[in-house]
Protein backbone atom coordinates (compact mmCIF):
# COMPACT_ATOMS: atom_id res chain seq x y z
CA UNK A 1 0.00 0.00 0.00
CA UNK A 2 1.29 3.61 -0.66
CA UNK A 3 1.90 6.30 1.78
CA UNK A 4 -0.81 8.79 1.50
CA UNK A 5 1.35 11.61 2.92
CA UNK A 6 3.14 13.79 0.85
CA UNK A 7 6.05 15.92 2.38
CA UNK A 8 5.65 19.27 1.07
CA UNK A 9 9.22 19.83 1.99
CA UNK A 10 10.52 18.10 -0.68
CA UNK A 11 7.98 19.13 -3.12
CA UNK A 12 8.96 22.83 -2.29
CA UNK A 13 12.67 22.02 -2.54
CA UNK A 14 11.99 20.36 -6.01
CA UNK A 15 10.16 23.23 -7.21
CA UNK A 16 12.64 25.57 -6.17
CA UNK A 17 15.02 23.42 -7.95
CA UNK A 18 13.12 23.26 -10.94
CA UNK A 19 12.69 27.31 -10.57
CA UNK A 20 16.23 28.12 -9.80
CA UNK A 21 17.73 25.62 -13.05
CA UNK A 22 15.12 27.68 -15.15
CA UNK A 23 16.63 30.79 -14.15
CA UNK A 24 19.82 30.49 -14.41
CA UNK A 25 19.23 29.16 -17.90
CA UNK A 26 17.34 32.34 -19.27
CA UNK A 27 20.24 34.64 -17.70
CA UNK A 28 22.67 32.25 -19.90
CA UNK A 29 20.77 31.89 -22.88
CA UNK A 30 19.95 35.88 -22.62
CA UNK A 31 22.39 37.36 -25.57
CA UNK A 32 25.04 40.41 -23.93
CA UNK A 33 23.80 43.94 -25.04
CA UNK A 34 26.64 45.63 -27.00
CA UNK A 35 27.58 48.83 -26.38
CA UNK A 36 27.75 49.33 -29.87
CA UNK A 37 24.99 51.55 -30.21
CA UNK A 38 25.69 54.19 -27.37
CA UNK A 39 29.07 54.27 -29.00
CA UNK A 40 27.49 54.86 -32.35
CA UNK A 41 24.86 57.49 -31.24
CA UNK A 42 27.95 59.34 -28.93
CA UNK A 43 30.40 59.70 -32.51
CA UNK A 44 27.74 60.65 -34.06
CA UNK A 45 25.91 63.42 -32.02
CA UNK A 46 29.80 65.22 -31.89
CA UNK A 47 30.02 64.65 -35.48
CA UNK A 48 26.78 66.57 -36.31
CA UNK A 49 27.73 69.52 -33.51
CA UNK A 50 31.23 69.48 -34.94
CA UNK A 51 29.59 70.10 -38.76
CA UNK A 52 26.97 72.64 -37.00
CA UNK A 53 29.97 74.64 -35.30
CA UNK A 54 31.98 74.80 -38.16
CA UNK A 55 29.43 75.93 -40.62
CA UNK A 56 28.58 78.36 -37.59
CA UNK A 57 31.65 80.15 -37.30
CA UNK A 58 32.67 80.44 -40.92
C-alpha cells in the first residue's frame, strides 16, 4: 500500500530546484547587449555639432 502523505518539503525544494535551473538558464541563454549603439549614437551626435559649429563660425 502507498503512503498517502506527501512531504511538502521536498515538493517545495523540487520546485525551487526546478525554478532556480530555469533561471539560471534564461540569464545564460539571454544574448550580452553591446555597447555598440551608445558608442554609435555618442560619434555621431559630436560629429553633427562638430559640422553645426563649423558651418557656424565660418
Amino acid at each position: 500500500m502507498s503512503d498517502q502523505h506527501i512531504d511538502p518539503a521536498g515538493n517545495t525544494q523540487a520546485f525551487r530546484a526546478f525554478a532556480n535551473a530555469r533561471e539560471q538558464e534564461a540569464a545564460a541563454a539571454k544574448p550580452k547587449k553591446s555597447p555598440l549603439l551608445p558608442i554609435l549614437a555618442v560619434v555621431l551626435g559630436i560629429a553633427i555639432i562638430g559640422v553645426v559649429a563649423f558651418l557656424l563660425l565660418q
